[in-house]
PDB file of N, CA and C in Angstrom:
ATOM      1  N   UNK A   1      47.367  15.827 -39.616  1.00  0.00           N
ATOM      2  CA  UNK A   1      48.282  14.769 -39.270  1.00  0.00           C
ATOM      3  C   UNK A   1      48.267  13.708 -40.359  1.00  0.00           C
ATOM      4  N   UNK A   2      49.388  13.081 -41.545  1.00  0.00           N
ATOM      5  CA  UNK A   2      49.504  12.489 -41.649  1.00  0.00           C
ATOM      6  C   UNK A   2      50.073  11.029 -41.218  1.00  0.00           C
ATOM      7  N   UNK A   3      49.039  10.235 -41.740  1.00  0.00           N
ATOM      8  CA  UNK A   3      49.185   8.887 -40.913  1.00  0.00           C
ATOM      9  C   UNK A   3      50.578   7.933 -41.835  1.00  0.00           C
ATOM     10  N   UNK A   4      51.693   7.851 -41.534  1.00  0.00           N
ATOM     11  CA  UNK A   4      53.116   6.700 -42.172  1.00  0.00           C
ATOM     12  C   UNK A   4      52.445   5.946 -42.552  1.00  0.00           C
ATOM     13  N   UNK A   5      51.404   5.093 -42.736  1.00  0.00           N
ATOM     14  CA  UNK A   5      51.129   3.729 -43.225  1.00  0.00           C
ATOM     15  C   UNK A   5      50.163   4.400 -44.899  1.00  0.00           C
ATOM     16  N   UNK A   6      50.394   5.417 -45.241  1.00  0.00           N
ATOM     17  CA  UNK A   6      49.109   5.866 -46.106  1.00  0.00           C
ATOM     18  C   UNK A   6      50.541   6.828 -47.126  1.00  0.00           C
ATOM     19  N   UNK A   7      50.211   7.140 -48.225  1.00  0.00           N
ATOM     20  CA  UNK A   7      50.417   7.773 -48.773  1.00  0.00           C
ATOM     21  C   UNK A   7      49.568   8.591 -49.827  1.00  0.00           C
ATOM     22  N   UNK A   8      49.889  10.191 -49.855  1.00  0.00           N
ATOM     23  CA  UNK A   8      49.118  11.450 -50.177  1.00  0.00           C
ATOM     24  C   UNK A   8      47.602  11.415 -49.969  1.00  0.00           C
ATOM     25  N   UNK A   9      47.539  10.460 -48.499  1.00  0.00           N
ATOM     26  CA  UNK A   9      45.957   9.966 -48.665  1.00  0.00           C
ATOM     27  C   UNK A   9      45.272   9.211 -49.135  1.00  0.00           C
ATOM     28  N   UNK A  10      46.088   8.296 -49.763  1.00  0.00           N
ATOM     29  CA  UNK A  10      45.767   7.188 -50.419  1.00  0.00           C
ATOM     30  C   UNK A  10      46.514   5.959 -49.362  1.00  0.00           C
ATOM     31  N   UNK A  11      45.688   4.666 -49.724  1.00  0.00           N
ATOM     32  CA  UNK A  11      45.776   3.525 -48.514  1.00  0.00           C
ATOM     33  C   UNK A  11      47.305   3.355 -48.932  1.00  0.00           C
ATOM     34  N   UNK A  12      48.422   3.463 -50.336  1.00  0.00           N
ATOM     35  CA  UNK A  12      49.619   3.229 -50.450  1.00  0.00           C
ATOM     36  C   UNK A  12      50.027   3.717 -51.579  1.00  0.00           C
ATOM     37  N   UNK A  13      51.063   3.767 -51.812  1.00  0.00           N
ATOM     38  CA  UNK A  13      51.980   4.786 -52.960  1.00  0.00           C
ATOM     39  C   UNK A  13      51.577   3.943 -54.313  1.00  0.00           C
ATOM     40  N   UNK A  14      51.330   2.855 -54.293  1.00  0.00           N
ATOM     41  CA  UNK A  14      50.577   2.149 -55.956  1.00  0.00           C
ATOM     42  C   UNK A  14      49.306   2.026 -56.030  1.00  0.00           C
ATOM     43  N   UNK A  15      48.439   2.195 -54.751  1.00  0.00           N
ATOM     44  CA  UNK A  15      47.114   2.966 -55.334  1.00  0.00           C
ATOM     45  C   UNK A  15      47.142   4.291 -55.999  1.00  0.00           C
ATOM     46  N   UNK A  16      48.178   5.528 -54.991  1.00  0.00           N
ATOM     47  CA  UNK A  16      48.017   6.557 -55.524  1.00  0.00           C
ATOM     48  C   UNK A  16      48.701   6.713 -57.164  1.00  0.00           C
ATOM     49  N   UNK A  17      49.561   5.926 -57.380  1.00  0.00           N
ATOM     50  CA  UNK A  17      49.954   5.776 -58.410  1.00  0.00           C
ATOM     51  C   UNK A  17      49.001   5.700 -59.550  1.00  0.00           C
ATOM     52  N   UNK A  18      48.729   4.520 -59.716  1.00  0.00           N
ATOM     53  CA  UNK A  18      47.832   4.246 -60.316  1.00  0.00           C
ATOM     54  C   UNK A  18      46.460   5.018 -60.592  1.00  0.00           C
ATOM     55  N   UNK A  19      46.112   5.708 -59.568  1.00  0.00           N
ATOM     56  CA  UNK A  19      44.899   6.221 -59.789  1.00  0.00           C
ATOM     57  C   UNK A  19      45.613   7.913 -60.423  1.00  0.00           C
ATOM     58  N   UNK A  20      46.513   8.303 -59.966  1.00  0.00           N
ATOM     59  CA  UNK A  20      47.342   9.285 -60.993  1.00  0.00           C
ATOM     60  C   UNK A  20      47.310   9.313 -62.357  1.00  0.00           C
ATOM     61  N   UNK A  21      47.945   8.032 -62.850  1.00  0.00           N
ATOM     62  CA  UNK A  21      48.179   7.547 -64.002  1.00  0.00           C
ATOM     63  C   UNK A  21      46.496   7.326 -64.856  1.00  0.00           C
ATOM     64  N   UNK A  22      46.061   6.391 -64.193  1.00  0.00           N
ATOM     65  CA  UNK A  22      44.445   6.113 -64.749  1.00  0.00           C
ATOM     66  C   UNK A  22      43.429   7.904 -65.054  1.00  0.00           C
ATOM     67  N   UNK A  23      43.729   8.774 -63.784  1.00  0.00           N
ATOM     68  CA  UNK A  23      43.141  10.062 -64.903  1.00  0.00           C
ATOM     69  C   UNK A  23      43.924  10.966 -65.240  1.00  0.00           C
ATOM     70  N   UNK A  24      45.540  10.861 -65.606  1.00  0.00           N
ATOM     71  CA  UNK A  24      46.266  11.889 -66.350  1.00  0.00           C
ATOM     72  C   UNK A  24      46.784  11.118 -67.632  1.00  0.00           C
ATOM     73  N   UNK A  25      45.920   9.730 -68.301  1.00  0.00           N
ATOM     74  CA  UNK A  25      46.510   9.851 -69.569  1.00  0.00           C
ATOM     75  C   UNK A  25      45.333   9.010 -69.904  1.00  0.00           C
ATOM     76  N   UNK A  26      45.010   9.423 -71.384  1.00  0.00           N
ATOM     77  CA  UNK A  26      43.332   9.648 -72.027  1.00  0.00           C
ATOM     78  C   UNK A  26      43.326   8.170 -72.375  1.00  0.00           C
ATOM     79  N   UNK A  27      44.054   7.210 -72.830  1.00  0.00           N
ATOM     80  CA  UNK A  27      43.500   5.660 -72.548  1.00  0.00           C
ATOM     81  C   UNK A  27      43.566   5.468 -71.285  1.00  0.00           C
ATOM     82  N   UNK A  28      43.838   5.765 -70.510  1.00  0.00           N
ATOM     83  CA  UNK A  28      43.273   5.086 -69.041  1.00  0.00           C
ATOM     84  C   UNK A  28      42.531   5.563 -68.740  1.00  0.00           C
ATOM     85  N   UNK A  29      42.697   6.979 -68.826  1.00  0.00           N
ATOM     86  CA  UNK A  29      41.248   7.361 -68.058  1.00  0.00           C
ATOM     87  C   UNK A  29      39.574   6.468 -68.829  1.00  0.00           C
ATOM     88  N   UNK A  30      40.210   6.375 -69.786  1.00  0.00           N
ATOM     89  CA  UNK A  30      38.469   6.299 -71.066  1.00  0.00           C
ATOM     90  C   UNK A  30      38.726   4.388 -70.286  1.00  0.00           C
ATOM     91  N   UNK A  31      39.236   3.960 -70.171  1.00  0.00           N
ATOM     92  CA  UNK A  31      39.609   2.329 -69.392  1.00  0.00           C
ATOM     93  C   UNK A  31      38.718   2.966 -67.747  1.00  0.00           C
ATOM     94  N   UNK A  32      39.427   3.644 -67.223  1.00  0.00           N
ATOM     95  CA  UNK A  32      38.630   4.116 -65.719  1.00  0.00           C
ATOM     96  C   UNK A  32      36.685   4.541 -65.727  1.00  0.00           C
ATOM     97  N   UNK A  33      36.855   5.432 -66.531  1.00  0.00           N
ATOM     98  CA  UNK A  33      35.607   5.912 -66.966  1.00  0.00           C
ATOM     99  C   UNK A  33      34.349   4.924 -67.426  1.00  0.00           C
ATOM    100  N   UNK A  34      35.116   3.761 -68.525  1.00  0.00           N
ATOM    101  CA  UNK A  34      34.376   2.725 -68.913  1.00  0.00           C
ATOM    102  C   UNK A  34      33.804   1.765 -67.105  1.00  0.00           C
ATOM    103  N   UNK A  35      34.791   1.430 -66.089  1.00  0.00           N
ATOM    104  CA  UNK A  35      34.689   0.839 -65.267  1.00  0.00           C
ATOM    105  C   UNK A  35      33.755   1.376 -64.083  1.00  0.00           C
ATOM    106  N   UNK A  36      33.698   2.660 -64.155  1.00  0.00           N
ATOM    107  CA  UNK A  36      32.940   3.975 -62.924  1.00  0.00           C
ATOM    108  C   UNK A  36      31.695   3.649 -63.838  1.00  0.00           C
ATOM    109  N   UNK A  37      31.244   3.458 -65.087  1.00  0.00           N
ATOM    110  CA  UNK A  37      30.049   3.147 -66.104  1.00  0.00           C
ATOM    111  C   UNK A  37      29.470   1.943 -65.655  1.00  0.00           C
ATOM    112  N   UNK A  38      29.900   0.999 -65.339  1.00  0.00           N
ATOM    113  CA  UNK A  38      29.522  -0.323 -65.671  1.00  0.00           C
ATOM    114  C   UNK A  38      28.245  -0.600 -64.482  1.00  0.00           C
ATOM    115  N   UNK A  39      27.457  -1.560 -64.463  1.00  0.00           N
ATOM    116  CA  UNK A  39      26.604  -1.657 -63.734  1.00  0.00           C
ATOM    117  C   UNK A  39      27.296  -2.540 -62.484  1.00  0.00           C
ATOM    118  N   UNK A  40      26.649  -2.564 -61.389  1.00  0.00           N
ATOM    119  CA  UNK A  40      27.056  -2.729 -60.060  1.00  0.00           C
ATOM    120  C   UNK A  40      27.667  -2.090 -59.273  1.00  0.00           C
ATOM    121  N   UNK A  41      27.915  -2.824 -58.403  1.00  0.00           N
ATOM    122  CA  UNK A  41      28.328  -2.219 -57.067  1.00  0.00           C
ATOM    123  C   UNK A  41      30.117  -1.343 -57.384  1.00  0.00           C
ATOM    124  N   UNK A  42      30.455  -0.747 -56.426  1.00  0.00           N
ATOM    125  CA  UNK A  42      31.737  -0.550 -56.649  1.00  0.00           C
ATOM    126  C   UNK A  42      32.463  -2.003 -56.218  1.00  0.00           C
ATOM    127  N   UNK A  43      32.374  -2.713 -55.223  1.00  0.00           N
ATOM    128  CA  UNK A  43      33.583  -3.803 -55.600  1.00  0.00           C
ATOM    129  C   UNK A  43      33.566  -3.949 -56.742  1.00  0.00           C
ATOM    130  N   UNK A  44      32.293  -4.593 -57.721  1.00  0.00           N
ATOM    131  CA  UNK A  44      32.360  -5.479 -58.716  1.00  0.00           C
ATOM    132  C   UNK A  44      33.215  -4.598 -59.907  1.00  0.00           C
ATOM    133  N   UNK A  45      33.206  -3.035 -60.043  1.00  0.00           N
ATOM    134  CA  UNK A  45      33.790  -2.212 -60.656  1.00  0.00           C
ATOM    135  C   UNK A  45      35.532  -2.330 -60.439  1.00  0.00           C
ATOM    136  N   UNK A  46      35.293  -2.406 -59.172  1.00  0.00           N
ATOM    137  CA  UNK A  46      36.924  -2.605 -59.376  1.00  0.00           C
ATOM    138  C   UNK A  46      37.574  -3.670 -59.300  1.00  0.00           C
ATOM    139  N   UNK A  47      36.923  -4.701 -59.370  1.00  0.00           N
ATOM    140  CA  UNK A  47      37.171  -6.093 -59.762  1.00  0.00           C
ATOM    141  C   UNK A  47      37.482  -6.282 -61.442  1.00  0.00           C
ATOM    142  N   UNK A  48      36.728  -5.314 -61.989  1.00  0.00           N
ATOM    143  CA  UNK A  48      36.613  -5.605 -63.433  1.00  0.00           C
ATOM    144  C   UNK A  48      38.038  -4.881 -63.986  1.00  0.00           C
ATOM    145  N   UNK A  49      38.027  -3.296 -63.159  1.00  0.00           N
ATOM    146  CA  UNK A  49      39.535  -2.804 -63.430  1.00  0.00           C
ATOM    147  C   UNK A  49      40.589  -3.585 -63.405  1.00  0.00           C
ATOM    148  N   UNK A  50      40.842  -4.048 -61.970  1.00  0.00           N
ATOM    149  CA  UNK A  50      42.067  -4.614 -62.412  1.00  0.00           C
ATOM    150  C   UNK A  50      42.381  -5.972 -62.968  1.00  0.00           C
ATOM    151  N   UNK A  51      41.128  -6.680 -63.545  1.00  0.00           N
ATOM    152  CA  UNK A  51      41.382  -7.702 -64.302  1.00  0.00           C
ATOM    153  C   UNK A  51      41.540  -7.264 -65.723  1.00  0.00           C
ATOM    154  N   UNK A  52      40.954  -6.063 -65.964  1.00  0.00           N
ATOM    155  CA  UNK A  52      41.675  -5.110 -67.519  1.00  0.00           C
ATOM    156  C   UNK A  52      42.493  -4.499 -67.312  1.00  0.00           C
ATOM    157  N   UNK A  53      43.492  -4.243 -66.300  1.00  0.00           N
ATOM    158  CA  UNK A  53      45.145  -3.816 -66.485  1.00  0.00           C
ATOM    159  C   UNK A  53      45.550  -5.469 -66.031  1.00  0.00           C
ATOM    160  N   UNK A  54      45.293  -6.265 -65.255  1.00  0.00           N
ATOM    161  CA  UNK A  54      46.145  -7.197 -64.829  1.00  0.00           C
ATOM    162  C   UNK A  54      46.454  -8.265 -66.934  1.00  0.00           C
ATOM    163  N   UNK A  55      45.401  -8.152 -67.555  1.00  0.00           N
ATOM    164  CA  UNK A  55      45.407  -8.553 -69.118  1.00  0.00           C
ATOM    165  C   UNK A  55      46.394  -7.929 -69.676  1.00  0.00           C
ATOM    166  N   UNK A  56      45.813  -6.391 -69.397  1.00  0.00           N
ATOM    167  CA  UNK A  56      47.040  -5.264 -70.537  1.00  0.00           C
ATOM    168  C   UNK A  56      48.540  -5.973 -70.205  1.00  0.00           C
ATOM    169  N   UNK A  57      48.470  -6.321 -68.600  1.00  0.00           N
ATOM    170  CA  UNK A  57      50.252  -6.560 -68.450  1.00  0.00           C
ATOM    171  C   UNK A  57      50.396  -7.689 -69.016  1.00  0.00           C
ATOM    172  N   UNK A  58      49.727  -8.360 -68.809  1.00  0.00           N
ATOM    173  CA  UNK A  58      50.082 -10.055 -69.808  1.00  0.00           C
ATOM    174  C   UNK A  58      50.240  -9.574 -71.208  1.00  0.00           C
ATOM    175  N   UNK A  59      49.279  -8.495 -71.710  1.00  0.00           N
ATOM    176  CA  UNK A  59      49.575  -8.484 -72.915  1.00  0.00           C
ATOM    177  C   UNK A  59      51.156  -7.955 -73.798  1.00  0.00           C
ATOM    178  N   UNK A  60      51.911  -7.330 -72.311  1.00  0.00           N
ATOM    179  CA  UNK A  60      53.537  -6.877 -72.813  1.00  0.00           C
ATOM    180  C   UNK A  60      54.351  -8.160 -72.752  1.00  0.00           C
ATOM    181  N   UNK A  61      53.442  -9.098 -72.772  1.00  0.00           N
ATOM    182  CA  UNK A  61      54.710 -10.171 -73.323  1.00  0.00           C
ATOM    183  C   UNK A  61      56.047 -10.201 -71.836  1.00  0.00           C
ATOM    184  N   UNK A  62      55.945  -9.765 -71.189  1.00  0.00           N
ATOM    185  CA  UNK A  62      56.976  -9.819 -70.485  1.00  0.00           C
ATOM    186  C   UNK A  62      57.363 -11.398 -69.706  1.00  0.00           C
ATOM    187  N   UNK A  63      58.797 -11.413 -70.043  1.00  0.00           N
ATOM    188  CA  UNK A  63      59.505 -12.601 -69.546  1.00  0.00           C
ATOM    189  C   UNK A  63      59.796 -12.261 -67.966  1.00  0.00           C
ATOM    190  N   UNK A  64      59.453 -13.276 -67.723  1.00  0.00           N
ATOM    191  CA  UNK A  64      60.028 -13.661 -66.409  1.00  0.00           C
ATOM    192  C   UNK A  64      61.490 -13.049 -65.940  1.00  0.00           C
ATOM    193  N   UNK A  65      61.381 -11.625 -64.815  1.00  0.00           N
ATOM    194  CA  UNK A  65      62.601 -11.147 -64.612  1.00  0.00           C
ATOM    195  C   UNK A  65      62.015 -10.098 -62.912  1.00  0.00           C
ATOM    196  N   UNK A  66      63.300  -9.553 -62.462  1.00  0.00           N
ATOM    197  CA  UNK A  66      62.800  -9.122 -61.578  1.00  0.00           C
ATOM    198  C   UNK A  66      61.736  -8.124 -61.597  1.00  0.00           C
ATOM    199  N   UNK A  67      61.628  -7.587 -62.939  1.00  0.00           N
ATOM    200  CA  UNK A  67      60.886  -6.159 -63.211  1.00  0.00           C
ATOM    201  C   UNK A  67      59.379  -6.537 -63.446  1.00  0.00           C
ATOM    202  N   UNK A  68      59.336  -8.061 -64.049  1.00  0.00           N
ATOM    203  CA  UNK A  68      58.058  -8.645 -64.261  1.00  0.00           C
ATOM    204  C   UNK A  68      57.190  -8.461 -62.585  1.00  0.00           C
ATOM    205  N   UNK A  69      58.506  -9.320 -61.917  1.00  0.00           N
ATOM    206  CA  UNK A  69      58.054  -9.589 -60.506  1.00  0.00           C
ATOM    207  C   UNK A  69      57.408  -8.062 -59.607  1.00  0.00           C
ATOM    208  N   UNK A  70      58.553  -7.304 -59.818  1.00  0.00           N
ATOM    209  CA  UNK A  70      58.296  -6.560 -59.328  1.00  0.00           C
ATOM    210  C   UNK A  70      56.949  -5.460 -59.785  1.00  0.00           C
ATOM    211  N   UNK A  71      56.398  -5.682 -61.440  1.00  0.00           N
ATOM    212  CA  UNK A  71      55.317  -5.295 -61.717  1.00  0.00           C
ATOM    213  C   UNK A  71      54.091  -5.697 -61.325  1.00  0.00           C
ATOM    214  N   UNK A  72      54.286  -6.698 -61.088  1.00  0.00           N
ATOM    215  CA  UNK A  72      52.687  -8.025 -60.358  1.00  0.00           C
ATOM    216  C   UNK A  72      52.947  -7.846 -59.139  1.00  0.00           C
ATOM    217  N   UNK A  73      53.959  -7.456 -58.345  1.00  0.00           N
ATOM    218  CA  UNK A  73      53.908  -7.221 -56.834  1.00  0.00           C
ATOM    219  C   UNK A  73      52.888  -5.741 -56.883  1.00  0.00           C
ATOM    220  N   UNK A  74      53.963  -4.988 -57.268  1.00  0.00           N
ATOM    221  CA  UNK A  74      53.035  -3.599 -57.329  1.00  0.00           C
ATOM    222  C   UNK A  74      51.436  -3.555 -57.442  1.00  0.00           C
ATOM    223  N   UNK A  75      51.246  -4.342 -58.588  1.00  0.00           N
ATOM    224  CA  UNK A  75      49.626  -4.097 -59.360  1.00  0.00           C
ATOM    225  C   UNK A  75      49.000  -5.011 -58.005  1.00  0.00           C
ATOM    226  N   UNK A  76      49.745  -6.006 -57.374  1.00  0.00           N
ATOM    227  CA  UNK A  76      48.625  -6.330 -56.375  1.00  0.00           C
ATOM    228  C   UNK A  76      48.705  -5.908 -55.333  1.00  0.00           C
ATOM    229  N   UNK A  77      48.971  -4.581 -54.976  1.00  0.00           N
ATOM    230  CA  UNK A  77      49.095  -4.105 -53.650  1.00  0.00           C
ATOM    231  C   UNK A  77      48.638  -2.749 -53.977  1.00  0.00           C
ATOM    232  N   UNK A  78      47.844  -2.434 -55.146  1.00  0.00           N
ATOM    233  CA  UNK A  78      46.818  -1.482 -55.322  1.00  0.00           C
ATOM    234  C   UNK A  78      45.862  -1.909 -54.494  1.00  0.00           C
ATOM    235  N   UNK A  79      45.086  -0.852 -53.754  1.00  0.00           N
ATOM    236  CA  UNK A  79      43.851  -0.956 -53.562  1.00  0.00           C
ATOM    237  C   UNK A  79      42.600  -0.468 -54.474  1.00  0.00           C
ATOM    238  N   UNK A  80      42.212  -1.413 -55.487  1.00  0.00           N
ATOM    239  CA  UNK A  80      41.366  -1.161 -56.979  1.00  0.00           C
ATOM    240  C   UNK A  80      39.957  -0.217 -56.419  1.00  0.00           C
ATOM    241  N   UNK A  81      39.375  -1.105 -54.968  1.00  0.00           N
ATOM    242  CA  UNK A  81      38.468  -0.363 -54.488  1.00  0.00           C
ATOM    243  C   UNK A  81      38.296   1.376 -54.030  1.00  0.00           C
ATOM    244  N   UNK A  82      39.514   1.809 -53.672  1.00  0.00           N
ATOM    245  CA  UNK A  82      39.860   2.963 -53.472  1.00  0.00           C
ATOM    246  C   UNK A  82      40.119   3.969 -54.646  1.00  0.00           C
ATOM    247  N   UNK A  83      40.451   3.114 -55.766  1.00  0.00           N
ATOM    248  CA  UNK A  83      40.218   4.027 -57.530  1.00  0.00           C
ATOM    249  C   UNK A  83      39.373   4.120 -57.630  1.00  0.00           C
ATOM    250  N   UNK A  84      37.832   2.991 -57.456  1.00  0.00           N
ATOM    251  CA  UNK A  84      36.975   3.319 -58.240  1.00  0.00           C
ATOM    252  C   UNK A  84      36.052   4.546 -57.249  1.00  0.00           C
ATOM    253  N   UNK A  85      36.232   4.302 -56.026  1.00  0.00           N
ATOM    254  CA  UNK A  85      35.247   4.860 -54.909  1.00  0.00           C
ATOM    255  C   UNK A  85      36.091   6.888 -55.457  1.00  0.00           C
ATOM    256  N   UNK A  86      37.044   6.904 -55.795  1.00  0.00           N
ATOM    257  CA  UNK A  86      37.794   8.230 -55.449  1.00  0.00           C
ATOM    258  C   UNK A  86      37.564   8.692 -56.672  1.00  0.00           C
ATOM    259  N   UNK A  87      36.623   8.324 -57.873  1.00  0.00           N
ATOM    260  CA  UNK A  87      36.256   8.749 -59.311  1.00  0.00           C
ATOM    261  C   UNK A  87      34.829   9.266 -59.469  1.00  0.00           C
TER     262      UNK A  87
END
């Protein structure tokens, strides 16, 4: 039985996203890999992730538009804890 509030088993369609993306292309994954490395707990791991993609996106320069918006909506409605725990 799949549960409507979840997607492919994941808590939502931009966790699963994301965690797609993070091990099917070799800078993210070696970005994921570095974070599953690091010492502590898993929150603190995935605390550290998405403050190194939430940078990368600052770092595209992007202006203020709906696509910006709609990129920072997305990235915060990952669940970061559920990448690092599913690695």
């Amino acid at each position: 039985m799949n549960d409507i509030s979840t997607y492919n088993g994941w808590t939502n369609r931009e966790t699963w996203l994301v965690s797609l993306w993070l091990n099917n292309d070799p800078a993210s994954y070696d970005l994921l890999q570095t974070a599953c490395k690091k010492a502590g707990n898993a929150f603190s791991k995935a605390e550290w992730l998405e403050s190194e993609l939430q940078d990368e996106m600052c770092d595209l320069e992007l202006e203020a538009s709906l696509w910006s918006d709609l990129l920072g909506t997305a990235l915060a409605r990952v669940n970061w804890l559920e990448v690092i725990e599913n690695n």
